[in-house]
C-alpha atoms as a PDB file:
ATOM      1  CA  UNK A   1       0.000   0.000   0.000  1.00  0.00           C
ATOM      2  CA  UNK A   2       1.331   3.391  -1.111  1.00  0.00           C
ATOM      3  CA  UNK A   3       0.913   5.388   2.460  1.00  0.00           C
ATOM      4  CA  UNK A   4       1.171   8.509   0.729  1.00  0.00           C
ATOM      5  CA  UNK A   5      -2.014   7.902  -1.615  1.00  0.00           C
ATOM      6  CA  UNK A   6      -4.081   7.765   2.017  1.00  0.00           C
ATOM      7  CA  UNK A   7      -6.769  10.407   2.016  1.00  0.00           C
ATOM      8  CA  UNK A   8      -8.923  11.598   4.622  1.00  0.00           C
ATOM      9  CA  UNK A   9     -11.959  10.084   3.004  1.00  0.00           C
ATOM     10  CA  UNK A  10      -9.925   6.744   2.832  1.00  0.00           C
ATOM     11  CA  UNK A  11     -10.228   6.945   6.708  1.00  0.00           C
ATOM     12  CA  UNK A  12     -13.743   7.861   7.198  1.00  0.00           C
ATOM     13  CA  UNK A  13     -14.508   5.034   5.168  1.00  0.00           C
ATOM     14  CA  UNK A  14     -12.914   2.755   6.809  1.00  0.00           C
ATOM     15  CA  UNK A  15     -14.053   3.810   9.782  1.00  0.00           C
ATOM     16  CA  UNK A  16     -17.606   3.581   9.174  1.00  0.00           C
ATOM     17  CA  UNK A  17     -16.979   0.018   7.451  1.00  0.00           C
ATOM     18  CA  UNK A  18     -15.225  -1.253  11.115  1.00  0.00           C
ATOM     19  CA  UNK A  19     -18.062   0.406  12.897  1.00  0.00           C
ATOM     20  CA  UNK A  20     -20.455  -1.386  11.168  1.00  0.00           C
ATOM     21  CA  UNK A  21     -20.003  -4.588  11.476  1.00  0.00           C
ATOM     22  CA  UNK A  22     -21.927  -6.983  13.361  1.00  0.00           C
ATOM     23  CA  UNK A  23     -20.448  -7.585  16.968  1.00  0.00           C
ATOM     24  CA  UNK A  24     -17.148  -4.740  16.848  1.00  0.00           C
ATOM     25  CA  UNK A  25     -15.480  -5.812  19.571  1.00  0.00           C
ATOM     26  CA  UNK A  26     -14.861  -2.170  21.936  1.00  0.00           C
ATOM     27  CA  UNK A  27     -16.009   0.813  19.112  1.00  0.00           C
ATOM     28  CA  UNK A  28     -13.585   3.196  20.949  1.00  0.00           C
ATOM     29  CA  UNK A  29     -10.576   1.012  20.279  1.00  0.00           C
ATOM     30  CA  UNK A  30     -10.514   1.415  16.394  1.00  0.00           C
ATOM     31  CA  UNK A  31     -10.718   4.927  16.270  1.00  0.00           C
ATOM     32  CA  UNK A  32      -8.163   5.358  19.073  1.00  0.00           C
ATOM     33  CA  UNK A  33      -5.508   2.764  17.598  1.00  0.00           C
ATOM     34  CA  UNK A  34      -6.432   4.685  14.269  1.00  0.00           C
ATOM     35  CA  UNK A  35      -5.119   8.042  15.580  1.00  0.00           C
ATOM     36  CA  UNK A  36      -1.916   6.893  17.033  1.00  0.00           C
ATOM     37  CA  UNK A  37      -0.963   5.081  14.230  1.00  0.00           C
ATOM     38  CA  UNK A  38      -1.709   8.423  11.847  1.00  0.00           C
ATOM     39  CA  UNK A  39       0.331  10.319  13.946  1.00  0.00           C
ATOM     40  CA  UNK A  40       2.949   7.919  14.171  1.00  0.00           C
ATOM     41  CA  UNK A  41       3.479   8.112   9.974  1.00  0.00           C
ATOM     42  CA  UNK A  42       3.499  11.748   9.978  1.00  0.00           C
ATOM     43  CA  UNK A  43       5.851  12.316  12.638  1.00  0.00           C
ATOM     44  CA  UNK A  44       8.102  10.058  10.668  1.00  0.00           C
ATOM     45  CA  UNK A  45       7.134  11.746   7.465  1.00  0.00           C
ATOM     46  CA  UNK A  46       5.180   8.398   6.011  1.00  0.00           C
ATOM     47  CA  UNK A  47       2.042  10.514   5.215  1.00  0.00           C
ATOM     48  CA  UNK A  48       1.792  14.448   3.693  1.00  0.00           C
ATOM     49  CA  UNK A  49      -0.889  15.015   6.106  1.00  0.00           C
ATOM     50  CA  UNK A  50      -2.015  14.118  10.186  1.00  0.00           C
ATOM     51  CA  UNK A  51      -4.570  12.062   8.809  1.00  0.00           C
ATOM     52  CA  UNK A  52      -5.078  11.506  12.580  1.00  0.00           C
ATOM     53  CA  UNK A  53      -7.264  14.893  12.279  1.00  0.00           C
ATOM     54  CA  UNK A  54      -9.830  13.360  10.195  1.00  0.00           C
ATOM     55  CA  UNK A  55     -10.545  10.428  12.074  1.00  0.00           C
ATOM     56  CA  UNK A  56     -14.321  10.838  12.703  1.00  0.00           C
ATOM     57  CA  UNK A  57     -15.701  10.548  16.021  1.00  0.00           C
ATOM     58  CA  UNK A  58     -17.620   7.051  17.167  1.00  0.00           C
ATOM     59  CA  UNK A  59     -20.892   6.949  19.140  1.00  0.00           C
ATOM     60  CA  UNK A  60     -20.340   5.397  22.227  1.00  0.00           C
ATOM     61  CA  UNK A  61     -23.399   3.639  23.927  1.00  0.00           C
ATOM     62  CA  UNK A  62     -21.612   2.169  27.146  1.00  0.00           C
ATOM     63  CA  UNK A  63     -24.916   4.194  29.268  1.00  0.00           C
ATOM     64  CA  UNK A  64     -27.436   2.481  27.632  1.00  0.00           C
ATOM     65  CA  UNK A  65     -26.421  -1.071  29.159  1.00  0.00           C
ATOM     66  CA  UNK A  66     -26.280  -2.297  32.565  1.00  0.00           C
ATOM     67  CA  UNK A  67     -23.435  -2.666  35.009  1.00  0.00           C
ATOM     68  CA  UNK A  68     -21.505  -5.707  34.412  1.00  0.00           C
ATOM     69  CA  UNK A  69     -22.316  -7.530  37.920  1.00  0.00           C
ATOM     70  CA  UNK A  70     -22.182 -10.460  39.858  1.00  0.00           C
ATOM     71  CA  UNK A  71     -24.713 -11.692  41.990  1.00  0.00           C
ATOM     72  CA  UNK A  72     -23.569 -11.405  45.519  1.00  0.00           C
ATOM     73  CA  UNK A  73     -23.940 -15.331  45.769  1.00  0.00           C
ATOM     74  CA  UNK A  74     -21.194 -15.480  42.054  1.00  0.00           C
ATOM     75  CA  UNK A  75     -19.341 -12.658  44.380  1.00  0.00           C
ATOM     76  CA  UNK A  76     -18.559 -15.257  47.320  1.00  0.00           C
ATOM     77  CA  UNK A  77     -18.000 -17.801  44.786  1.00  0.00           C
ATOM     78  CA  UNK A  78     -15.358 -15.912  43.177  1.00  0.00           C
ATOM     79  CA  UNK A  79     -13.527 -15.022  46.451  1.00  0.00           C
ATOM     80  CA  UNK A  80     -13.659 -18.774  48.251  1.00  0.00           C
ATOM     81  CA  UNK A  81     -12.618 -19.822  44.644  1.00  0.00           C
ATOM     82  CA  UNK A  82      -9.246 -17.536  44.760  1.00  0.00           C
ATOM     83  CA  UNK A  83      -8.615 -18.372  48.755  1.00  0.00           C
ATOM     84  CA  UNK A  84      -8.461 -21.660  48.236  1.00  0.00           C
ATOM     85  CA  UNK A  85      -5.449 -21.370  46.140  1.00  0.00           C
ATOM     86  CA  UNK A  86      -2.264 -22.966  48.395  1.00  0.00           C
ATOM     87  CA  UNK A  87       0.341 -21.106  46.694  1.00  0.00           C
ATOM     88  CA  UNK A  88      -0.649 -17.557  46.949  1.00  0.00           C
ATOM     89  CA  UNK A  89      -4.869 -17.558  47.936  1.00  0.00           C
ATOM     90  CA  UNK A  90      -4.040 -14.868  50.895  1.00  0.00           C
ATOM     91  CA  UNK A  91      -2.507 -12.727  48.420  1.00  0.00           C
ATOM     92  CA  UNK A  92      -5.256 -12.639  45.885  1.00  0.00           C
ATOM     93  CA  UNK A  93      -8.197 -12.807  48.801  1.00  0.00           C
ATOM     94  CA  UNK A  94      -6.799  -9.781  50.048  1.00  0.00           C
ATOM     95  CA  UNK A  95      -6.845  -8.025  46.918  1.00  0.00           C
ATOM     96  CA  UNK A  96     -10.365  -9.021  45.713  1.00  0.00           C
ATOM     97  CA  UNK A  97     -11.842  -8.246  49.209  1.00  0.00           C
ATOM     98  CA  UNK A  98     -10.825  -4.930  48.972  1.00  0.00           C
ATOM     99  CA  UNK A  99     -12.833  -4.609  45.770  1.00  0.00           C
ATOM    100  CA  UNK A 100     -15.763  -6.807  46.952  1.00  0.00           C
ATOM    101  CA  UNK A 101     -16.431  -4.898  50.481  1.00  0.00           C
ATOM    102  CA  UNK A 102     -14.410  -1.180  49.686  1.00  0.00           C
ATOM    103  CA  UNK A 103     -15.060  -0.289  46.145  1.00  0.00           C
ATOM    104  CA  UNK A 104     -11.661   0.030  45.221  1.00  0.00           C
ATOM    105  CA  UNK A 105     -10.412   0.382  41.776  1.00  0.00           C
ATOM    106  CA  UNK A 106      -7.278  -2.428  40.333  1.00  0.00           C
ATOM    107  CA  UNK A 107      -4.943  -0.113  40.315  1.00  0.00           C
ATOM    108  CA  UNK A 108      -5.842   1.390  43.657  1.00  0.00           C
ATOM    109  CA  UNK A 109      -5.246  -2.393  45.606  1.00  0.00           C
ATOM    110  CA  UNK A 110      -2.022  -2.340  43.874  1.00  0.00           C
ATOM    111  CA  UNK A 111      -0.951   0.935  44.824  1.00  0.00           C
ATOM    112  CA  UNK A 112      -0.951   0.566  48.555  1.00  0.00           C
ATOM    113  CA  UNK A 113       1.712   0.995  50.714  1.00  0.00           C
ATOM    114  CA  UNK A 114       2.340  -0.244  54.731  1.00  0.00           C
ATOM    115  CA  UNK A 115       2.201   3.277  55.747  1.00  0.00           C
ATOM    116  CA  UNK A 116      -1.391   3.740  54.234  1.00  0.00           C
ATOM    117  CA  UNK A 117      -2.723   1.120  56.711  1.00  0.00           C
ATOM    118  CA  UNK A 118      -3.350   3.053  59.854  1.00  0.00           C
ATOM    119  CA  UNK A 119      -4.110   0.329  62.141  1.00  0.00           C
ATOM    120  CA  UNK A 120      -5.172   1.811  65.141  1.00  0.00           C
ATOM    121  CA  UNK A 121      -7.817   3.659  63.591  1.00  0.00           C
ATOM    122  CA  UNK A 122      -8.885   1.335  61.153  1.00  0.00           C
ATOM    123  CA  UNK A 123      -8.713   3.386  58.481  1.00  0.00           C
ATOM    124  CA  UNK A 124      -6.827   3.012  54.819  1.00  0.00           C
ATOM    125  CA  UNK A 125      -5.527   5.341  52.342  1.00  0.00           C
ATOM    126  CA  UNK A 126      -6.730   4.598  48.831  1.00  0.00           C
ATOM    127  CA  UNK A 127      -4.507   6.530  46.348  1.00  0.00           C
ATOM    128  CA  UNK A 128      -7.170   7.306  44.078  1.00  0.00           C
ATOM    129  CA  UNK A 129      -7.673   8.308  40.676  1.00  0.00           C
ATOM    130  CA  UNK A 130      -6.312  11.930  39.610  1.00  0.00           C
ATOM    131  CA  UNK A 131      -3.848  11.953  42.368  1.00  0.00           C
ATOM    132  CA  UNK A 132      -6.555  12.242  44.994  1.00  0.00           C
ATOM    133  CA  UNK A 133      -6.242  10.579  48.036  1.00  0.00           C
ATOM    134  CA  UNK A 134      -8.978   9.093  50.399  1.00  0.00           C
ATOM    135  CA  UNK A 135      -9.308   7.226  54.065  1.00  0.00           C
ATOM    136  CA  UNK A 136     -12.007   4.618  54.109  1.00  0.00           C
ATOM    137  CA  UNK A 137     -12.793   2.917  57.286  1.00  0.00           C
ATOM    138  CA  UNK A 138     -11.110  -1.127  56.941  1.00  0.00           C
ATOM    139  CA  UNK A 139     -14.034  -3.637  58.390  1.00  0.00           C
ATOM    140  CA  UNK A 140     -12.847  -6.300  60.850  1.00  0.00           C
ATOM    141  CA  UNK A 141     -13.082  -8.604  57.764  1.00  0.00           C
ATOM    142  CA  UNK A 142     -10.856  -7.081  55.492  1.00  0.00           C
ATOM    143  CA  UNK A 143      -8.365  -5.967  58.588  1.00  0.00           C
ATOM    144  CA  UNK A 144      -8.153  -9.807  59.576  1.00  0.00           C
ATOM    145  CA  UNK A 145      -7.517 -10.760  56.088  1.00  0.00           C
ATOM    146  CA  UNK A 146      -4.370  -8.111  55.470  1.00  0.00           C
ATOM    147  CA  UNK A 147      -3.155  -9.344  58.666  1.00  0.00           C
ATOM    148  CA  UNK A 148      -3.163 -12.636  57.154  1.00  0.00           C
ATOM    149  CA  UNK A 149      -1.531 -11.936  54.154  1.00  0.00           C
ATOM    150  CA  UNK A 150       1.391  -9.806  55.657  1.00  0.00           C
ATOM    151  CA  UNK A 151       2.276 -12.026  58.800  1.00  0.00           C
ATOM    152  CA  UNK A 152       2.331 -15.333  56.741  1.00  0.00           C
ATOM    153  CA  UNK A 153       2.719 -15.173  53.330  1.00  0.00           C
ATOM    154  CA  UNK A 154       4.189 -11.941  51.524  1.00  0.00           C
ATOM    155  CA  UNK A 155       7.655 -12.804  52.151  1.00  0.00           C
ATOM    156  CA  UNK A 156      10.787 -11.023  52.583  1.00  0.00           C
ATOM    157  CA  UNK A 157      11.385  -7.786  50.970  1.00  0.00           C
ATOM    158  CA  UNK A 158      12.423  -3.976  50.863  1.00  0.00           C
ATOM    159  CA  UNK A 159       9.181  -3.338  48.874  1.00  0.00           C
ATOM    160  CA  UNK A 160       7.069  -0.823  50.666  1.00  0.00           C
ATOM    161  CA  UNK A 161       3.551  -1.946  48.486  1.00  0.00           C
ATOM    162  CA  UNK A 162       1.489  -4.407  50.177  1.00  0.00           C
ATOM    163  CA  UNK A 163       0.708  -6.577  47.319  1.00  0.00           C
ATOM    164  CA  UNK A 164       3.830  -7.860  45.915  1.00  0.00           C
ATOM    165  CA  UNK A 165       4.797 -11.016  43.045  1.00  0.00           C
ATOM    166  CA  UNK A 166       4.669 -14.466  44.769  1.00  0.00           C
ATOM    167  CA  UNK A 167       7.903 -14.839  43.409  1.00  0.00           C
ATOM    168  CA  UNK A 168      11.422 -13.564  44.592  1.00  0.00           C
ATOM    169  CA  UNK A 169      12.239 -10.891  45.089  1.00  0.00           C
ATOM    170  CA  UNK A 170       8.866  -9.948  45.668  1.00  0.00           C
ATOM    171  CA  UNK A 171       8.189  -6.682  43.363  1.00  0.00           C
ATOM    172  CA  UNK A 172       5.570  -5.094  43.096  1.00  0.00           C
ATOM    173  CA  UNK A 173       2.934  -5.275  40.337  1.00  0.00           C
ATOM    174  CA  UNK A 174       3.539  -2.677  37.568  1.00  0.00           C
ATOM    175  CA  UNK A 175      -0.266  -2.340  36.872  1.00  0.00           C
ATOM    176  CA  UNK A 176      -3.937  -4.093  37.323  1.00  0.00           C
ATOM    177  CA  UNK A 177      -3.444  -6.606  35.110  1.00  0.00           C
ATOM    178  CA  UNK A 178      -2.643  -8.938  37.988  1.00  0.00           C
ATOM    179  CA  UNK A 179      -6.216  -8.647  39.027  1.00  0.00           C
ATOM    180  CA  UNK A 180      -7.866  -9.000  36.068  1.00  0.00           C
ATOM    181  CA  UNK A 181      -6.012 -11.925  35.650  1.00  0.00           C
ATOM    182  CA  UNK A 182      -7.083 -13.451  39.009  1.00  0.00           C
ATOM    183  CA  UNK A 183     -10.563 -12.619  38.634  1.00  0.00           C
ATOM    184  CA  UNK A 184     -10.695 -14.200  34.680  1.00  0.00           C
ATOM    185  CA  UNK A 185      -9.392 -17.514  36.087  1.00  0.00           C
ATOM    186  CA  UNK A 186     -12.014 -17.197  39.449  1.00  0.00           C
ATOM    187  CA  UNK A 187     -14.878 -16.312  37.041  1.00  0.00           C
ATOM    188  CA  UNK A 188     -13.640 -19.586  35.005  1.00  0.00           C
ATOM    189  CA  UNK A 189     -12.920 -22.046  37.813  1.00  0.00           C
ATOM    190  CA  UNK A 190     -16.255 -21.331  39.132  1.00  0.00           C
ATOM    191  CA  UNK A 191     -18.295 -22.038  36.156  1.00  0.00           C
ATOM    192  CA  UNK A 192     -19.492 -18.162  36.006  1.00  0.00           C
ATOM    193  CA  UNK A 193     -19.792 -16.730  31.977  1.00  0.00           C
ATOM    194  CA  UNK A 194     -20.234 -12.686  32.378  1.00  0.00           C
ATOM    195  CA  UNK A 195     -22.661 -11.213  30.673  1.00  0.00           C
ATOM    196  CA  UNK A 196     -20.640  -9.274  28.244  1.00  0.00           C
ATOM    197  CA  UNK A 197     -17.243 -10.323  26.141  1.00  0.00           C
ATOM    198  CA  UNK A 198     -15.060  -7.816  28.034  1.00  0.00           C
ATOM    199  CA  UNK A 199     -14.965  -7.809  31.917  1.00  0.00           C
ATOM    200  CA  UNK A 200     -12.460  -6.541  34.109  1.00  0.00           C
ATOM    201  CA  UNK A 201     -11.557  -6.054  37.605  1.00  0.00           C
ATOM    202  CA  UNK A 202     -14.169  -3.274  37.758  1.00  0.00           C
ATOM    203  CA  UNK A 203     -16.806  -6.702  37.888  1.00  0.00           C
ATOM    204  CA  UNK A 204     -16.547  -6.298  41.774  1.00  0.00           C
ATOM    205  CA  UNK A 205     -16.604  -2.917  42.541  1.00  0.00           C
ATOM    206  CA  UNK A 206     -20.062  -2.837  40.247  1.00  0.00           C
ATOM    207  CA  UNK A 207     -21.354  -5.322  42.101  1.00  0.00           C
ATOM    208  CA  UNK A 208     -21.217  -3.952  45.452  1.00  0.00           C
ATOM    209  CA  UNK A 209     -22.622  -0.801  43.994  1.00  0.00           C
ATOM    210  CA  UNK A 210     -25.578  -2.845  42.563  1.00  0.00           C
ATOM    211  CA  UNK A 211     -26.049  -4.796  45.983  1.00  0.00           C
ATOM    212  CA  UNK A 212     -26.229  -1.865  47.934  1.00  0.00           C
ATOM    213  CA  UNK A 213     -28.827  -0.702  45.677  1.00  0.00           C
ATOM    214  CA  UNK A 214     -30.380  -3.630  46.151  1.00  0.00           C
ATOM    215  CA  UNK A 215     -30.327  -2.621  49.697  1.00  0.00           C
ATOM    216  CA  UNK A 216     -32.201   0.485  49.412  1.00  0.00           C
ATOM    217  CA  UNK A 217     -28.783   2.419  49.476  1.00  0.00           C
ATOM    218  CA  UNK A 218     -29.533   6.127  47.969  1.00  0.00           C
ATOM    219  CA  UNK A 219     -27.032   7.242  44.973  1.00  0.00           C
ATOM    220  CA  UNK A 220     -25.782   9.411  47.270  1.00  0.00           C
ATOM    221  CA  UNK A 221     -24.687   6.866  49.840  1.00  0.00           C
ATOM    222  CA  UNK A 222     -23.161   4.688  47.114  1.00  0.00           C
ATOM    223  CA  UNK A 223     -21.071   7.920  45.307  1.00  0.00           C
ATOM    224  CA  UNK A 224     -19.522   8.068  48.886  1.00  0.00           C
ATOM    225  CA  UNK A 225     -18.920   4.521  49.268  1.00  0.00           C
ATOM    226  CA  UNK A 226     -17.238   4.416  45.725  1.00  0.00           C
ATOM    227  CA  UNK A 227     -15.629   7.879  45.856  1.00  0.00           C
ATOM    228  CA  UNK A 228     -17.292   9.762  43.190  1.00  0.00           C
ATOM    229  CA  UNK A 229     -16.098  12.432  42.161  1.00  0.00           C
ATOM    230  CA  UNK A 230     -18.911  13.458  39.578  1.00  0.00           C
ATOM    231  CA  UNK A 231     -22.827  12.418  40.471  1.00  0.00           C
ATOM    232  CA  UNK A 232     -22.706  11.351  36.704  1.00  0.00           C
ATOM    233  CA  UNK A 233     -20.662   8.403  37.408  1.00  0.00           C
ATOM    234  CA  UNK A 234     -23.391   7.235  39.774  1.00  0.00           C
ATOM    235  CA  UNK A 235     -26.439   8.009  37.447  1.00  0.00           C
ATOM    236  CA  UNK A 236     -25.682   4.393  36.108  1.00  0.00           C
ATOM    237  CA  UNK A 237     -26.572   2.846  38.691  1.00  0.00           C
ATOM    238  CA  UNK A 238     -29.668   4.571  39.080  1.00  0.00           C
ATOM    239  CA  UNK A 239     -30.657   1.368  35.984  1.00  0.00           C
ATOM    240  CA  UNK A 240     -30.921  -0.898  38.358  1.00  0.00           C
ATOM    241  CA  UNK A 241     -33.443   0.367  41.025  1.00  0.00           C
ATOM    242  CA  UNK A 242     -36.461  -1.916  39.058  1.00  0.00           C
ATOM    243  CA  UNK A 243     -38.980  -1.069  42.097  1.00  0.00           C
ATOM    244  CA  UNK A 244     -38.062   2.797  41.859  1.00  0.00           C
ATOM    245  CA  UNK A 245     -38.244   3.271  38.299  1.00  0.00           C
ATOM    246  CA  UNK A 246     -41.451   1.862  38.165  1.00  0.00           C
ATOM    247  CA  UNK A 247     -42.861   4.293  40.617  1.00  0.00           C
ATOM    248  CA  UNK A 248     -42.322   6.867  38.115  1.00  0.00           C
ATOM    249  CA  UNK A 249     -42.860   5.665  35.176  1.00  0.00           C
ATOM    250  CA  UNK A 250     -45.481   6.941  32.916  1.00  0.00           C
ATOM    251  CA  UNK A 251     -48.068   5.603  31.409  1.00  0.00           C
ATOM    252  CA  UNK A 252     -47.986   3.622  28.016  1.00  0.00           C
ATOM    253  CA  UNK A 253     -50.181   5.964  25.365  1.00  0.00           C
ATOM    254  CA  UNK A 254     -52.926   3.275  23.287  1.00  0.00           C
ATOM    255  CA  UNK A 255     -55.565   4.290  21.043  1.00  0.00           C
ATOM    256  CA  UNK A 256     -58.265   5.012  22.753  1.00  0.00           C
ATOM    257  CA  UNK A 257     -57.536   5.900  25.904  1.00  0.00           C
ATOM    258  CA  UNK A 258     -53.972   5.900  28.362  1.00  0.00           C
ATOM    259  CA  UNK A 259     -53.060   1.980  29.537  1.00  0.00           C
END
């Protein structure tokens, strides 16, 4: 293919032809990879033009489904399923606890330190997104489980983060993909099949959101639990209150007369 021949209509085209097909796999990944790659061949002078500037813009629909969740029954399954590994089941209990019961984010599990565990007053620092930090309150649970972890099987080493490679010398994890990981092979080994093609380690921390909702929990008291920054990122949520929504919905329009 003659790079240099590309036009911006080339792209469009191509574009729209990905988009359309039956099952695309994420619709934001095309256009993305599409952009970098554009820009790649005109910094190295492959292309006349940033044909990265003509990539057209994708509708996304990720509102308009449900939260991927587990049921809070799949949710125990998946945990018992990970402690009962003998090798390193502490390790990965601890981690998808925190997700299960505290709402944190993968990369947020991996990112804590000793010093964020305040032990006396049962409180943790979870080094959030956007370089904001919070203290959530650590339940008896999740306190006995760390304590686990640290006293019998992290091992020996200079690393300061908690969660650290079974292996020596016992680094720590250079992003989430450890828990995604973890939580693929749970989901598997406990005959679970999500509801959707792509699901990550944000499976848990949706499904405590949906439980507490379940629960009668306002929005308002599950943004806090989940550290919200926007009321937006809550609204989602808002889906899955089946008892609520039907309190105001409105009545179906017929010929004849309202239904």
């Amino acid at each position: 293919m003659d790079l240099m021949r590309l036009r911006a209509a080339d792209t469009t085209d191509f574009v729209q032809h990905a988009m359309a097909r039956r099952a695309p796999y994420r619709d934001k990944t095309v256009t993305t990879h599409l952009r970098t790659f554009f820009q790649y061949l005109f910094a190295r002078g492959v292309t006349a033009t940033n044909l990265a500037l003509s990539i057209p813009k994708t509708a996304q629909r990720w509102d308009a489904r449900l939260p991927r969740h587990l049921s809070p029954v799949g949710v125990e399954a998946v945990l018992a399923s990970v402690r009962g590994n003998p090798r390193h089941g502490a390790r990965d209990y601890a981690m998808l606890l925190l997700m299960a019961r505290l709402g944190l984010r993968a990369h947020e599990v991996i990112a804590i330190r000793l010093d964020d565990i305040d032990w006396r007053a049962g409180e943790l620092l979870v080094r959030g997104k956007g370089e904001l930090h919070d203290r959530v309150p650590i339940s008896g649970e999740v306190g006995e489980v760390l304590s686990r972890y640290l006293r019998d099987e992290r091992g020996p080493t200079t690393c300061r983060e908690v969660f650290v490679s079974h292996r020596a010398p016992h680094r720590a994890f250079k992003d989430g993909q450890i828990v995604n990981a973890i939580i693929k092979d749970a989901l598997a080994a406990t005959g679970q099949k999500p509801v959707t093609p792509y699901v990550g380690s944000h499976v848990l921390r949706h499904s405590l959101a949906t439980r507490l909702v379940n629960a009668g929990a306002s929005l308002d008291e599950v943004r806090d639990v989940l550290r919200h920054r926007s009321r937006s990122s809550t609204m989602i949520y808002a889906r899955l209150d089946i008892d609520g929504l039907r309190s105001v919905a409105q009545p179906w329009p017929v010929v004849g007369g309202v239904q």
